[in-house]
N, C-alpha and C. Protein backbone atom coordinates (compact mmCIF):
# COMPACT_ATOMS: atom_id res chain seq x y z
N UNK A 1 17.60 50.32 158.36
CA UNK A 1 19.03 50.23 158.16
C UNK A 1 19.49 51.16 157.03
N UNK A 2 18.87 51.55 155.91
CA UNK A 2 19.25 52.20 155.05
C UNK A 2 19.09 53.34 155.20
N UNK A 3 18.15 53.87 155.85
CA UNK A 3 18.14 55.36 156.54
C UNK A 3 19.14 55.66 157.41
N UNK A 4 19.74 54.68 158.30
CA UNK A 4 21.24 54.54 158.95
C UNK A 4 22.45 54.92 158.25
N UNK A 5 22.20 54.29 157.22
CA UNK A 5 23.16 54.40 155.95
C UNK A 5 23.52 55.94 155.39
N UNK A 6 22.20 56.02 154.97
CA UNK A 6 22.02 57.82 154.40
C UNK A 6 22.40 58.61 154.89
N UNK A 7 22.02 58.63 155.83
CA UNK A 7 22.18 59.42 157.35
C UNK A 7 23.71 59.64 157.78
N UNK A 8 24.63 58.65 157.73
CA UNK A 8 25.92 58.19 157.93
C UNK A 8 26.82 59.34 156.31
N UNK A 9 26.21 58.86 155.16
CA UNK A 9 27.11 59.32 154.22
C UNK A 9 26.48 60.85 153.83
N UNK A 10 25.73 61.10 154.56
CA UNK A 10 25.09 62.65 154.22
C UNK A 10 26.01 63.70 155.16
N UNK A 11 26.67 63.30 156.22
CA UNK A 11 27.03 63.62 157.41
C UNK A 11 28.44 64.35 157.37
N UNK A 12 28.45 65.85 157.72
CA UNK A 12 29.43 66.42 157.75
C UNK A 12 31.03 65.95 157.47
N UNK A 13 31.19 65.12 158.61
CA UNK A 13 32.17 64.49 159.10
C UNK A 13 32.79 63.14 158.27
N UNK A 14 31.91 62.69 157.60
CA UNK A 14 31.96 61.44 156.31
C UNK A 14 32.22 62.32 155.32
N UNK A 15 32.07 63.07 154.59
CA UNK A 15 32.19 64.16 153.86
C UNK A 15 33.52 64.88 154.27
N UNK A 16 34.29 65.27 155.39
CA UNK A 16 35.69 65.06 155.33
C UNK A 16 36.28 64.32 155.29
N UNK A 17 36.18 63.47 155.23
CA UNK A 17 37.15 62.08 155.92
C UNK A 17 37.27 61.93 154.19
N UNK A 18 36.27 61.34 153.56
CA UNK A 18 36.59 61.66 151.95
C UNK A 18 37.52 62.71 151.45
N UNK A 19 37.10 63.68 151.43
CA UNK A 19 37.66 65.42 151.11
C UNK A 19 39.58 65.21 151.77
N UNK A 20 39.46 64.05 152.97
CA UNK A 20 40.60 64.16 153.31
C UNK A 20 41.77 63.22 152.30
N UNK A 21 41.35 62.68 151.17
CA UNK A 21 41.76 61.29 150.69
C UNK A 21 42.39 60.45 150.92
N UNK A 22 43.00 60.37 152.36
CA UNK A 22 42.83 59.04 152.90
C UNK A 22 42.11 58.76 154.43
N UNK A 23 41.64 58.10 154.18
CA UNK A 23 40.39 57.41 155.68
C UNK A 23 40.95 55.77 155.43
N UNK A 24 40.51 55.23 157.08
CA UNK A 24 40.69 54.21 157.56
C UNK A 24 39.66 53.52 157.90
N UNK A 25 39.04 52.53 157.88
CA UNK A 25 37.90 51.79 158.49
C UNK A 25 37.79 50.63 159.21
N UNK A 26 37.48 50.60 159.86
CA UNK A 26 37.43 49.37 161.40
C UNK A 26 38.69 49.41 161.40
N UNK A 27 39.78 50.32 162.03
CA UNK A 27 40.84 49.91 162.46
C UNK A 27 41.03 49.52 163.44
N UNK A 28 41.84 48.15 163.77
CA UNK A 28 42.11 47.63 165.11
C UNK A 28 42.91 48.44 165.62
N UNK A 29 42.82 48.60 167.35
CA UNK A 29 43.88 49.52 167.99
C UNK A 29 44.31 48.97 169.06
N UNK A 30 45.53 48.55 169.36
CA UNK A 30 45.59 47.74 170.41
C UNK A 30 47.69 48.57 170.96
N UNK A 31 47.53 48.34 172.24
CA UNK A 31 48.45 49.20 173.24
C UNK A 31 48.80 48.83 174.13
N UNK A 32 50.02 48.27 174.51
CA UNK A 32 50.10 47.58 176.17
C UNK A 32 50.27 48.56 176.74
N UNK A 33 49.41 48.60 178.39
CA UNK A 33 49.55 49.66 179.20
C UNK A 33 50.19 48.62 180.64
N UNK A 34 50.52 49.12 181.21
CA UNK A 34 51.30 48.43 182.70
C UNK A 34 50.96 46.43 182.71
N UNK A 35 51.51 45.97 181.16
CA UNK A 35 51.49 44.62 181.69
C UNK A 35 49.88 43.91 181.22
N UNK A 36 49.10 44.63 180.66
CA UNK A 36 48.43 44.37 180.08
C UNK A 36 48.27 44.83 178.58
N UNK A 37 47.43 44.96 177.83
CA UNK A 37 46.81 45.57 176.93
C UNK A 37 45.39 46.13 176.78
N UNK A 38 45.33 47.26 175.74
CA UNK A 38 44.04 47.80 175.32
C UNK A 38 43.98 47.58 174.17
N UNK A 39 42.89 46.94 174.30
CA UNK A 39 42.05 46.94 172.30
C UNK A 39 41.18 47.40 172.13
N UNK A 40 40.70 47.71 170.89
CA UNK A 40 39.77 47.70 170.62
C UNK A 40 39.16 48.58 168.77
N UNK A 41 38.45 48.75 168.37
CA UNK A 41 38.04 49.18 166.89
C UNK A 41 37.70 50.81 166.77
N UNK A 42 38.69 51.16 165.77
CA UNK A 42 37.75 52.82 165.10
C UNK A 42 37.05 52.37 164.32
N UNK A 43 36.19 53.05 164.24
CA UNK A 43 35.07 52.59 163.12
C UNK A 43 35.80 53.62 161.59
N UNK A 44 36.37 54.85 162.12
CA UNK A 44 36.87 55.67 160.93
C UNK A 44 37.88 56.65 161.30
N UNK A 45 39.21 56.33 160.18
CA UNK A 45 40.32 57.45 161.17
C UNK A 45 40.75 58.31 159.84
N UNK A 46 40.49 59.49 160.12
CA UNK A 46 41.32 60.17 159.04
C UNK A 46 42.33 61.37 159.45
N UNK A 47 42.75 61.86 158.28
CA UNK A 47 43.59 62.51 158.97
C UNK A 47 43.93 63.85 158.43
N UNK A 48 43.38 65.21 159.14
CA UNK A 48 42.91 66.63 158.10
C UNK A 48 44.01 67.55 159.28
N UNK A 49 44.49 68.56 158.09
CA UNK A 49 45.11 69.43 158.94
C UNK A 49 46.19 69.24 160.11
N UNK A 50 46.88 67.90 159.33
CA UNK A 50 47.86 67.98 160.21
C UNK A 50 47.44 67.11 161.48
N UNK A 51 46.03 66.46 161.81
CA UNK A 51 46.20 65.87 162.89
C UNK A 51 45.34 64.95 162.26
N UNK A 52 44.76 64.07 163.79
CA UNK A 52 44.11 62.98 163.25
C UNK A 52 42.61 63.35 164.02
N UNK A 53 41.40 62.52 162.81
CA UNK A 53 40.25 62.50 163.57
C UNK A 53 39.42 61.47 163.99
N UNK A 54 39.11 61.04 164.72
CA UNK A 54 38.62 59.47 165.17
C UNK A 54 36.89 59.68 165.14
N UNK A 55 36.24 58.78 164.34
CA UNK A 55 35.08 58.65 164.04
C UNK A 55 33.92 57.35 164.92
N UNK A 56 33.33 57.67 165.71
CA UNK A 56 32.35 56.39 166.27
C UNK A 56 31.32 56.61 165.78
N UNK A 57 30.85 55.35 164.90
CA UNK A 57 29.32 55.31 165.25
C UNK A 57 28.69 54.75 165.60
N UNK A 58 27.39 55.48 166.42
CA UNK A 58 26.01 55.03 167.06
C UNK A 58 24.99 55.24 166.86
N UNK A 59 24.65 53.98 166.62
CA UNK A 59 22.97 53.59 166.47
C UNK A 59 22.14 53.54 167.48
N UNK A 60 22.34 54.42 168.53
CA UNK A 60 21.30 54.31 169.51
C UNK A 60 20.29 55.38 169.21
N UNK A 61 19.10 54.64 170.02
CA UNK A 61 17.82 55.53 170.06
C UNK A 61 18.03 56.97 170.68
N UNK A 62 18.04 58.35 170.25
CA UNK A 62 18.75 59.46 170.88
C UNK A 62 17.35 60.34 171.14
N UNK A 63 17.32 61.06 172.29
CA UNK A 63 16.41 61.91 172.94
C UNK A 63 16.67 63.29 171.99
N UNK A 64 15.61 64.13 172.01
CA UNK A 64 15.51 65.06 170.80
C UNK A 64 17.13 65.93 170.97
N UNK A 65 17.40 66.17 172.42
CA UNK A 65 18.54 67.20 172.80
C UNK A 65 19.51 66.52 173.22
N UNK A 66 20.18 65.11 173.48
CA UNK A 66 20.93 64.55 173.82
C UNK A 66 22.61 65.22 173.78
N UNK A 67 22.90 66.28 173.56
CA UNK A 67 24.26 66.40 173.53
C UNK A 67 24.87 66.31 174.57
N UNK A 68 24.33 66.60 175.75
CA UNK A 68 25.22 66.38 177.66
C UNK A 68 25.25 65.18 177.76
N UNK A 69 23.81 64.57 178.16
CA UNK A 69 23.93 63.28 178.55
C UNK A 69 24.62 62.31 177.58
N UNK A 70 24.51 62.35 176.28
CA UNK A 70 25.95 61.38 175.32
C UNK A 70 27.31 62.13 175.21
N UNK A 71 27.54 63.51 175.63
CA UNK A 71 29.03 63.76 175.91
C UNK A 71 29.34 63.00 176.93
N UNK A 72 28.53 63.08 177.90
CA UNK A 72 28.70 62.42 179.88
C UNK A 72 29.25 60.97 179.29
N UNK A 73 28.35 60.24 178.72
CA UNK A 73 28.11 58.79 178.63
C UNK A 73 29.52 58.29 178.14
N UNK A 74 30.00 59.14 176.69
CA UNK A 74 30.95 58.08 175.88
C UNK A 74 32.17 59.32 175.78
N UNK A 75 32.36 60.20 176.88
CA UNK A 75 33.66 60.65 176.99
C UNK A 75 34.77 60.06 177.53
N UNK A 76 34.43 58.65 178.40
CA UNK A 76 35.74 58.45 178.61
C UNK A 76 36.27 56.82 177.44
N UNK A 77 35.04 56.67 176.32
CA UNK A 77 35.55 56.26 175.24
C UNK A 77 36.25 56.97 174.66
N UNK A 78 35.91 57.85 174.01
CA UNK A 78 36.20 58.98 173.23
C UNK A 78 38.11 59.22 173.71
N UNK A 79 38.38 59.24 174.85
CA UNK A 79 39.61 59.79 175.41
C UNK A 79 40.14 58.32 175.33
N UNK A 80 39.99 57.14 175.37
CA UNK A 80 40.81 55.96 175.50
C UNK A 80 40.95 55.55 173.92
N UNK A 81 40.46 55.87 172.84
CA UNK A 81 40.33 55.68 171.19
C UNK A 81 41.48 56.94 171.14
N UNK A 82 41.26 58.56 171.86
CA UNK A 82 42.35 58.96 171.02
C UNK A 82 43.49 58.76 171.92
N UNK A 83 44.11 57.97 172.98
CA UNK A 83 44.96 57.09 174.06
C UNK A 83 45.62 56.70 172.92
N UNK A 84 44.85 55.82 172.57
CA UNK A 84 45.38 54.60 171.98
C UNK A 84 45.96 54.72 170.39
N UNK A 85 45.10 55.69 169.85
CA UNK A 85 45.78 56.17 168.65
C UNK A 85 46.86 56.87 168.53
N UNK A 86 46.83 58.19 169.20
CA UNK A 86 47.77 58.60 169.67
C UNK A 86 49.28 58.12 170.28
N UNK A 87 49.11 56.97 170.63
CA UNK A 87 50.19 56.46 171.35
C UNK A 87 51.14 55.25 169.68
N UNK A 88 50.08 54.67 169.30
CA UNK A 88 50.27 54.03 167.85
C UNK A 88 50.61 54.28 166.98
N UNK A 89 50.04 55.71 166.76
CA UNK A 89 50.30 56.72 165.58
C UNK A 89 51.70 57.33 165.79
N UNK A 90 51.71 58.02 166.69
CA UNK A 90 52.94 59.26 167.89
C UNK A 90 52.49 60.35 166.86
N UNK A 91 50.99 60.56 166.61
CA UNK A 91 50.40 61.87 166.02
C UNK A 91 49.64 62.50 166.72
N UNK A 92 49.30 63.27 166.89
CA UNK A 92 48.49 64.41 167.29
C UNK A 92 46.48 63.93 167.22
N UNK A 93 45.97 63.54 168.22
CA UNK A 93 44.88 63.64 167.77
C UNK A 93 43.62 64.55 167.91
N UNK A 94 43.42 65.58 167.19
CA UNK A 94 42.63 66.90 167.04
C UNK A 94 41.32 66.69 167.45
N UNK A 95 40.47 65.81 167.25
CA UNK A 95 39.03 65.63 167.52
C UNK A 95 38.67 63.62 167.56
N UNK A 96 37.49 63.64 168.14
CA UNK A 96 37.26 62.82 168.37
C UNK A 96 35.33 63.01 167.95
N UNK A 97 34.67 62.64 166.72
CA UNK A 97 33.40 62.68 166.35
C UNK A 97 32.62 61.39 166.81
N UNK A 98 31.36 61.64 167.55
CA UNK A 98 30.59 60.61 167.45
C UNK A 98 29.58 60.61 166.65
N UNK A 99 29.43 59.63 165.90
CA UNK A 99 28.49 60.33 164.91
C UNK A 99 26.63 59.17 165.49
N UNK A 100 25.90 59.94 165.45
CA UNK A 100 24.66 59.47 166.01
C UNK A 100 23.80 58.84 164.77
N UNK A 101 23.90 58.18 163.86
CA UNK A 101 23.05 57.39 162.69
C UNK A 101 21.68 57.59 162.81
N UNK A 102 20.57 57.87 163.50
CA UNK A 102 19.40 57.56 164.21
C UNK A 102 19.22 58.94 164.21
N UNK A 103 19.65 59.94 164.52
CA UNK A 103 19.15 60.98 164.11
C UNK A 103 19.08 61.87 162.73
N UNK A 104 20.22 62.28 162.18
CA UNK A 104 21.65 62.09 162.38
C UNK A 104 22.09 63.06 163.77
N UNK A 105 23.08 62.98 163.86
CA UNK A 105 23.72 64.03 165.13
C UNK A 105 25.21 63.68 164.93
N UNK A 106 25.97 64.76 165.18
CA UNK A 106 27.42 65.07 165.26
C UNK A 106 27.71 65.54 166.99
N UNK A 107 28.49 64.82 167.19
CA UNK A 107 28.74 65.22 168.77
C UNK A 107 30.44 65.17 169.08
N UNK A 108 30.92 66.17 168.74
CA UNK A 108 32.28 66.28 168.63
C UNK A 108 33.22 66.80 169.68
N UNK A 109 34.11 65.71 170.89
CA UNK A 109 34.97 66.25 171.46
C UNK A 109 36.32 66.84 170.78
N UNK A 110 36.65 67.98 171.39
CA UNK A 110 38.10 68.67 170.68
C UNK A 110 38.93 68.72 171.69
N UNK A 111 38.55 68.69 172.96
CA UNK A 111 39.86 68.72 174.40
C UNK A 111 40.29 67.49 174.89
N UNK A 112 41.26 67.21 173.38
CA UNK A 112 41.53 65.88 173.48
C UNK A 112 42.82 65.47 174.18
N UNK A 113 43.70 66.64 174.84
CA UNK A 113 44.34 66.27 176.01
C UNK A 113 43.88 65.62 177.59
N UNK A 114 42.33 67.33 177.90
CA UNK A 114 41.93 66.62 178.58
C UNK A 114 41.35 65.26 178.72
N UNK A 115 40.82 64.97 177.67
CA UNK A 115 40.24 63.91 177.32
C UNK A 115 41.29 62.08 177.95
N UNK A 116 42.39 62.67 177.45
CA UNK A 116 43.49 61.56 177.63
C UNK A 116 44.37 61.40 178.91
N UNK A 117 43.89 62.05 179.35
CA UNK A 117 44.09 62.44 181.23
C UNK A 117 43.30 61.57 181.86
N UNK A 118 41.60 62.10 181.58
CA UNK A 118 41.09 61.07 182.31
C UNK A 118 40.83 59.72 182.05
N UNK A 119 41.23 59.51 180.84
CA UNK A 119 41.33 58.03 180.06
C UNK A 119 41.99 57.20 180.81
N UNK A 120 43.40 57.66 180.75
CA UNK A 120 44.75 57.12 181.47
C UNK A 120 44.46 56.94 183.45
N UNK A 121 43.76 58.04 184.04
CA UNK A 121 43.73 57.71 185.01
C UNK A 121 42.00 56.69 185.51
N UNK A 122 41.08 56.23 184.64
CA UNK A 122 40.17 55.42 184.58
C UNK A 122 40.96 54.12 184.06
N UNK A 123 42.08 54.13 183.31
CA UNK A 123 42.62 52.46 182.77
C UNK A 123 43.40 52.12 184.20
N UNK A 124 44.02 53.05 185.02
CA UNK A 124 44.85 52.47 185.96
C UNK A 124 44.42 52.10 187.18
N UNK A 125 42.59 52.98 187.16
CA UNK A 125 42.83 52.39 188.46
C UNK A 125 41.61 51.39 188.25
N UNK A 126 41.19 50.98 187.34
CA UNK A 126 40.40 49.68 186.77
C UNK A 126 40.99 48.73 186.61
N UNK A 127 42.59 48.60 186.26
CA UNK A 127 43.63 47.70 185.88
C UNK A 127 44.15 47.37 187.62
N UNK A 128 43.99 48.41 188.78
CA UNK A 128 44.45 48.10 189.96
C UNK A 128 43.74 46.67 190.30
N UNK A 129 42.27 46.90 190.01
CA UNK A 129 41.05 45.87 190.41
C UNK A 129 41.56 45.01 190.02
N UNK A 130 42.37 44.53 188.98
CA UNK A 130 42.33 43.12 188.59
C UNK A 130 43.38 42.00 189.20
C-alpha cells in the first residue's frame, strides 16, 4: 500500500494538480440524463490552463505494455466522468488521466469531445434497457 502511495505522489499528474493550487478530491458527480440520473466519484479534479483535468486511480495488476488494452477498457469511463463534469461545471474538460498506482503509469485521454459522444450514446441506449 505504501508503494501505492509513493507511486501516486511521485506522479507527473499529482505534481500538477498541486502546481495547479486548487485540486478537488473524491468529488461526487451526479447529472440527470432522460429521467434518470448519473453518479458517481473523481478521485481528483483540477483545473490548469483554462480547462479542467479529471484524475482516476487504479490499482490494478498492469501487463508490462498495457496502454491499448486499458485505453480500450476504461474509455468509455473516462468520457462519462468528463459528461458529467462538464455538464456540472459548464467548463471545458481538456484531459482525462488514469493514473495506474501498481506500476506507476500515466494513461492520458485528450479527445475529450470524442470521448463524450460515445459516452452519451452508451448512457442512452443502456438507459433504453431499463
Amino acid at each position: 500500500m505504501v508503494k501505492l502511495v509513493r507511486n501516486g505522489l511521485d506522479s507527473a499528474v499529482i505534481k500538477r494538480a498541486v502546481a495547479a493550487n486548487h485540486y478537488y478530491r473524491e468529488v461526487f458527480v451526479s447529472f440527470p440524463y432522460n429521467g434518470t440520473s448519473i453518479d458517481g466519484f473523481v478521485d481528483l479534479l483540477f483545473e490548469e490552463d483554462g480547462g479542467l483535468v479529471i484524475v482516476d486511480y487504479k490499482t490494478d495488476a498492469i501487463d508490462e505494455d498495457p496502454s491499448e488494452s486499458k485505453r480500450e477498457q476504461y474509455s468509455l469511463q473516462a468520457g462519462i466522468y468528463a459528461l458529467a463534469v462538464s455538464r456540472i461545471t459548464s467548463k471545458a474538460v481538456k484531459e482525462v488521466v488514469l493514473l495506474f498506482l501498481s506500476k506507476p503509469l500515466e494513461l492520458s485521454f485528450k479527445d475529450i469531445p470524442s470521448l463524450m459522444v460515445k459516452a452519451e450514446v452508451a448512457v442512452k441506449k443502456n438507459l433504453k434497457g431499463l
